[in-house]
Protein backbone atom coordinates (compact mmCIF):
# COMPACT_ATOMS: atom_id res chain seq x y z
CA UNK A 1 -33.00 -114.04 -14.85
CA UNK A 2 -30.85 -116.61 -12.72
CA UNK A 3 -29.39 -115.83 -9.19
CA UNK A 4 -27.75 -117.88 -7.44
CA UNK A 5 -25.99 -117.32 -4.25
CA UNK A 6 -24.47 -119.21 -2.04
CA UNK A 7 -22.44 -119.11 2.09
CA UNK A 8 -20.21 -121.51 3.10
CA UNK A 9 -19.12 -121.54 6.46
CA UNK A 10 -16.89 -124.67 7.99
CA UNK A 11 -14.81 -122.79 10.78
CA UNK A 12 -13.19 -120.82 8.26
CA UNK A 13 -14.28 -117.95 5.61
CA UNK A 14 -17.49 -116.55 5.30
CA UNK A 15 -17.95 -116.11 1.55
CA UNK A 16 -21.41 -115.08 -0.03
CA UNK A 17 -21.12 -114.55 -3.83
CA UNK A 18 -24.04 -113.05 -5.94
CA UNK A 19 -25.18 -114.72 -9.26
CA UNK A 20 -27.04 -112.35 -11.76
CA UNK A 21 -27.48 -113.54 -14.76
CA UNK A 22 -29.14 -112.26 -18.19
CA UNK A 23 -29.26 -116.11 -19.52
CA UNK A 24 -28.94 -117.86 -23.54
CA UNK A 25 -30.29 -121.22 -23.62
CA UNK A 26 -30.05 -123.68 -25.87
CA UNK A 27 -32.75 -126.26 -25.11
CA UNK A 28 -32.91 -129.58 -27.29
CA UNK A 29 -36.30 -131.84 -26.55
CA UNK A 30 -36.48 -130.65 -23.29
CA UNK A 31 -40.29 -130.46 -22.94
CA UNK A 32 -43.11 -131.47 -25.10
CA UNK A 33 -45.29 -129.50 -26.98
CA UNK A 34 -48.38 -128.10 -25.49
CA UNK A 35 -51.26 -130.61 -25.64
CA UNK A 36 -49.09 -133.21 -26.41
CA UNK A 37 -48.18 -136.70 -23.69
CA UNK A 38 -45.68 -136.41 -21.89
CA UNK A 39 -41.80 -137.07 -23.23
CA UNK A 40 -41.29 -140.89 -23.80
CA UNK A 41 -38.71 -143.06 -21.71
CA UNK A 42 -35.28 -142.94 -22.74
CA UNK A 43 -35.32 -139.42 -23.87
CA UNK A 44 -32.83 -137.42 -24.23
CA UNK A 45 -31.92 -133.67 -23.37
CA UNK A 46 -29.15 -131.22 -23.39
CA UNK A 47 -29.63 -127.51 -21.91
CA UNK A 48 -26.32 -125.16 -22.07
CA UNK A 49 -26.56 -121.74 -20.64
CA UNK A 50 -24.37 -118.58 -20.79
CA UNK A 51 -24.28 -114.62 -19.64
CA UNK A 52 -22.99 -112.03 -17.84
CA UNK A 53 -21.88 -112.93 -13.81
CA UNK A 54 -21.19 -110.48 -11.34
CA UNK A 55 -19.89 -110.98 -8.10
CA UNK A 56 -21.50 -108.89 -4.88
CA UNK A 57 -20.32 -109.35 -1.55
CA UNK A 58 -17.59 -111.74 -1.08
CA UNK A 59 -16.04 -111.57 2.26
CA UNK A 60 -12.87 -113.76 3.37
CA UNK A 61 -11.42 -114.57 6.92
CA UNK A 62 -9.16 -117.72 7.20
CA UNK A 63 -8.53 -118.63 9.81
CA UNK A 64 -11.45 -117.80 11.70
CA UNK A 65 -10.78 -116.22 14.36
CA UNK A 66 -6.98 -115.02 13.39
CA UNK A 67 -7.13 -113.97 10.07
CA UNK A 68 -8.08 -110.27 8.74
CA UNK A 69 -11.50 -109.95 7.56
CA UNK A 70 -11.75 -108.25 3.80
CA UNK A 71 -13.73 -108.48 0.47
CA UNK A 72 -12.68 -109.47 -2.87
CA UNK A 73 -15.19 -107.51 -4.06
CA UNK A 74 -15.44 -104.49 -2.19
CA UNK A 75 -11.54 -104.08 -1.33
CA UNK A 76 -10.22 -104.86 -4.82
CA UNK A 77 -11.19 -104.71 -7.85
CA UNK A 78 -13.31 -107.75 -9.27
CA UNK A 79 -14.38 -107.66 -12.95
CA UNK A 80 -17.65 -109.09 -13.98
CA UNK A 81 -17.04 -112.05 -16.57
CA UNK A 82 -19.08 -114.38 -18.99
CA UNK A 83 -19.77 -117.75 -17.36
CA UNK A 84 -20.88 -121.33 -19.14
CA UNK A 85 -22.64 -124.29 -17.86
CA UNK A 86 -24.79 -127.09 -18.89
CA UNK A 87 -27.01 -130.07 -18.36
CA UNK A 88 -27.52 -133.42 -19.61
CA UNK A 89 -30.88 -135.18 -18.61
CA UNK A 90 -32.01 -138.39 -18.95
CA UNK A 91 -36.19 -139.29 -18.94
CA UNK A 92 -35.62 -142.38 -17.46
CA UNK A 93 -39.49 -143.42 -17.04
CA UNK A 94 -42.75 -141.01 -18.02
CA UNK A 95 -42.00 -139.53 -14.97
CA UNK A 96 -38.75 -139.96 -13.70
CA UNK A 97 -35.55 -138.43 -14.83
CA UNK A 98 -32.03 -138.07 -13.74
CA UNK A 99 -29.64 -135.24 -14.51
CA UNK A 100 -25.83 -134.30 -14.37
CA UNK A 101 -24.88 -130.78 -14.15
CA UNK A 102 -21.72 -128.69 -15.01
CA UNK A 103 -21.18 -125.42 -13.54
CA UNK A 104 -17.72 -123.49 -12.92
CA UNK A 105 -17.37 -120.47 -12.20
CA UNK A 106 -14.05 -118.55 -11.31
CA UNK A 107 -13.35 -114.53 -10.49
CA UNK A 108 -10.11 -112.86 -10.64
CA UNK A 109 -9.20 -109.88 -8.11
CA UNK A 110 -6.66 -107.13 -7.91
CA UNK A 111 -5.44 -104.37 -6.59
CA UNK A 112 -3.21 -102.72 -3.76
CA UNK A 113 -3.88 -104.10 0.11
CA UNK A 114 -5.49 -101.01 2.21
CA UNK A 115 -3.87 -102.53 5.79
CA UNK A 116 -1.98 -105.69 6.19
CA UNK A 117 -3.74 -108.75 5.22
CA UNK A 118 -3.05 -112.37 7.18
CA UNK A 119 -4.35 -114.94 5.06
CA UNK A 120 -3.88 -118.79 5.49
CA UNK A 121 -0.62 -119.15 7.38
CA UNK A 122 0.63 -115.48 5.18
CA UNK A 123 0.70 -111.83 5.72
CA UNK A 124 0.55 -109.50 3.10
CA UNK A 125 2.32 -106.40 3.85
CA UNK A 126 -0.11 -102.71 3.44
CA UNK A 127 0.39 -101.08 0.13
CA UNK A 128 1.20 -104.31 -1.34
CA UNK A 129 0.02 -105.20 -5.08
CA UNK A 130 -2.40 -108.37 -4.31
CA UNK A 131 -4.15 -110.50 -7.24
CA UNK A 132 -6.73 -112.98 -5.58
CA UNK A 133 -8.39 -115.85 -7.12
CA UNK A 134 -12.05 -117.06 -5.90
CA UNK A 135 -13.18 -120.57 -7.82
CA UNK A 136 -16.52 -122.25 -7.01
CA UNK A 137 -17.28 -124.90 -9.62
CA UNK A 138 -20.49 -127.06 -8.80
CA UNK A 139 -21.24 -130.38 -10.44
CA UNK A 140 -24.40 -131.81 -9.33
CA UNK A 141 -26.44 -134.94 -10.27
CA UNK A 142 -30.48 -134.61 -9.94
CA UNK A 143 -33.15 -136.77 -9.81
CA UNK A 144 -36.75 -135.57 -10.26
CA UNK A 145 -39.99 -137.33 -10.08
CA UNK A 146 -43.16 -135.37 -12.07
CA UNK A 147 -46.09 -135.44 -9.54
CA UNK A 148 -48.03 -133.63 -12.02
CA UNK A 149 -47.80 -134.55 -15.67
CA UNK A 150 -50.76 -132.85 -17.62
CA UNK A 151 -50.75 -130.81 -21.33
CA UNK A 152 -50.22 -127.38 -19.74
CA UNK A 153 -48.55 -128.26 -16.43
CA UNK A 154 -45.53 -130.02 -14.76
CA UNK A 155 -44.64 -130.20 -11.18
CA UNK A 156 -41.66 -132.44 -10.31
CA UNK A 157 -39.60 -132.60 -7.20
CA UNK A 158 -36.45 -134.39 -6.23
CA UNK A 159 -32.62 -134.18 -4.56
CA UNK A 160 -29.54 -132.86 -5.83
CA UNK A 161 -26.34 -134.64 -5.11
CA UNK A 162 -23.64 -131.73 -5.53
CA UNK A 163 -19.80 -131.31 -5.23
CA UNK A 164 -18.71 -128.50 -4.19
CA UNK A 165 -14.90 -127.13 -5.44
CA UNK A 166 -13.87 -124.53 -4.29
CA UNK A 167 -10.60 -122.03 -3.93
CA UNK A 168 -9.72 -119.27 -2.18
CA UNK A 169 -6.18 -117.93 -3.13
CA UNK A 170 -4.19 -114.79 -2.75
CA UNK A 171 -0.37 -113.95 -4.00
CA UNK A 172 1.70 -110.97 -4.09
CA UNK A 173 5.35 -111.42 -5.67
CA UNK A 174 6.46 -114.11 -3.62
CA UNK A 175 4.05 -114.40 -1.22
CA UNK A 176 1.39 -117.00 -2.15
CA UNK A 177 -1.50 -118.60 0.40
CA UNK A 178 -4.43 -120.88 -1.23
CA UNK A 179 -7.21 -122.20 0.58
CA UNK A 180 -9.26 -125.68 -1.13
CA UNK A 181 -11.96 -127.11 -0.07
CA UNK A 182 -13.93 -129.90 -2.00
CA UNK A 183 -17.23 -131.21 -0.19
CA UNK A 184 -20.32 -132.61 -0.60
CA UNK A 185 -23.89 -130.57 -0.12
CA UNK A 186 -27.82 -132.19 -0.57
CA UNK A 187 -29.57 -129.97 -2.01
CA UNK A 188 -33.84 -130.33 -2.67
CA UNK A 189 -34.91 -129.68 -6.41
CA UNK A 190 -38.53 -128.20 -7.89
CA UNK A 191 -39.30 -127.59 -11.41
CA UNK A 192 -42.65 -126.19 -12.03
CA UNK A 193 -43.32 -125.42 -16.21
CA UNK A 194 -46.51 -123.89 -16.85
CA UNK A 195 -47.41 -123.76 -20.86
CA UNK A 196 -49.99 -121.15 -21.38
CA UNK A 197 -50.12 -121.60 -24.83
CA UNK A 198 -48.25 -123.58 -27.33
CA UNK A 199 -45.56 -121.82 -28.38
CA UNK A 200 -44.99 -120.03 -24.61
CA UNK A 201 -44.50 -121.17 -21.15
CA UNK A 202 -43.11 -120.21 -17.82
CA UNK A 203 -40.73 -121.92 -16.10
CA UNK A 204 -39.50 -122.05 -12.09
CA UNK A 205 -36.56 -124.47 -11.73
CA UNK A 206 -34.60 -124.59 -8.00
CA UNK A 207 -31.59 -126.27 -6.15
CA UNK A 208 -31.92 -125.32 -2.87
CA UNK A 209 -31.28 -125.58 1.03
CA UNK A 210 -30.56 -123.81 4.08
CA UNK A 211 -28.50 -125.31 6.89
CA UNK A 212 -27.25 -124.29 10.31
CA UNK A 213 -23.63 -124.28 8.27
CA UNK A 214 -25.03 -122.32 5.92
CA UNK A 215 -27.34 -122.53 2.76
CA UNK A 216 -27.37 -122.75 -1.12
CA UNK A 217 -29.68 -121.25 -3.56
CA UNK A 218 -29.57 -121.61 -7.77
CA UNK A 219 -33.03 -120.58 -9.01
CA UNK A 220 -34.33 -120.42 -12.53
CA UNK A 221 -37.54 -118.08 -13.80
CA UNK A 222 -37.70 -118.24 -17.40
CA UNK A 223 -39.66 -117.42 -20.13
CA UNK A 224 -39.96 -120.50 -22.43
């Protein structure tokens, strides 16, 4: 199972989406067998992942303060969807690799405003048929160094460099507000891949930091 969940916060909407995910991997030469040396140099890997996402809480207020506070999730009506991503890595060294990532994610809302809504510079008028958009796609480039490189175990730790593109957009009829923002978050990464025999392993894999502006968390426990 994969959660991720995420709260950005730069003077403007508070938005905390919730990432649960029953996950379908495709891994190609992404770890050696058990008892065997580690991977080579110059090898190779491509991981590509897909499920079910739901969205939990997702609250909105732009501007902060002046705009009316709601939920794309609790206020309208926001289907769950299937979601895609992948990875390329790179083993640059016996223990070093480097990483790009590929992760979008959108949601659609809908549904009929309970009170007036001011959103970005627009007010949507009570009783008013509303679709809203939320988009946070995440590309992030990793690199890891393996502390511990044995037959059963791996331990690696390094820093995510990720981008950050996000949209938050309402419209009804005419009336259309949309709020961007593209920035850049450092995040710390762990992978920890435990082989307790040779066919089986467990495996812990983590972007992750918290901030005063907020903080970002995409965790991995799998069964290998």
């Amino acid at each position: 199972m994969q959660t991720e969940n995420r709260k950005h916060n730069a003077g403007r909407p508070w938005t905390v989406p919730f990432m649960a995910a029953i996950m379908a991997s495709v891994l190609a030469s992404a770890l050696p067998a058990a008892g065997t040396p580690a991977a080579a140099s110059g090898r190779w890997s491509l991981d590509l992942e897909g499920g079910p996402v739901f969205s939990g809480y997702n609250d909105v207020q732009i501007p902060n303060p002046g705009g009316t506070r709601f939920s794309l999730s609790r206020d309208f009506h926001i289907p769950s969807r299937l979601y895609v991503r992948g990875r390329l890595s790179w083993k640059i060294a016996s223990r070093h690799t480097l990483s790009a990532l590929y992760a979008p994610l959108t949601f659609k809302a809908s549904g009929k405003a309970a009170g007036p809504i001011t959103f970005f510079g627009q007010t949507f008028p009570a009783g008013s048929d509303v679709a809203g958009t939320y988009t946070f796609n995440s590309y992030r480039l990793t690199y890891r160094y393996s502390w511990v490189e044995k037959a059963r175990l791996s331990l690696g730790v390094g820093f995510t460099a990720k981008i950050r593109d996000a949209v938050l957009g309402l419209r009804s009829g005419s009336l259309r507000a949309e709020k961007k923002n593209v920035g850049f978050v450092p995040l710390l990464n762990l992978l920890l891949h435990w082989r307790w025999s040779e066919r089986f392993g467990l495996r812990l894999e983590a972007d992750a930091l918290a901030a005063p502006q907020g903080r970002a968390e995409d965790v991995l426990l799998a069964v290998v």
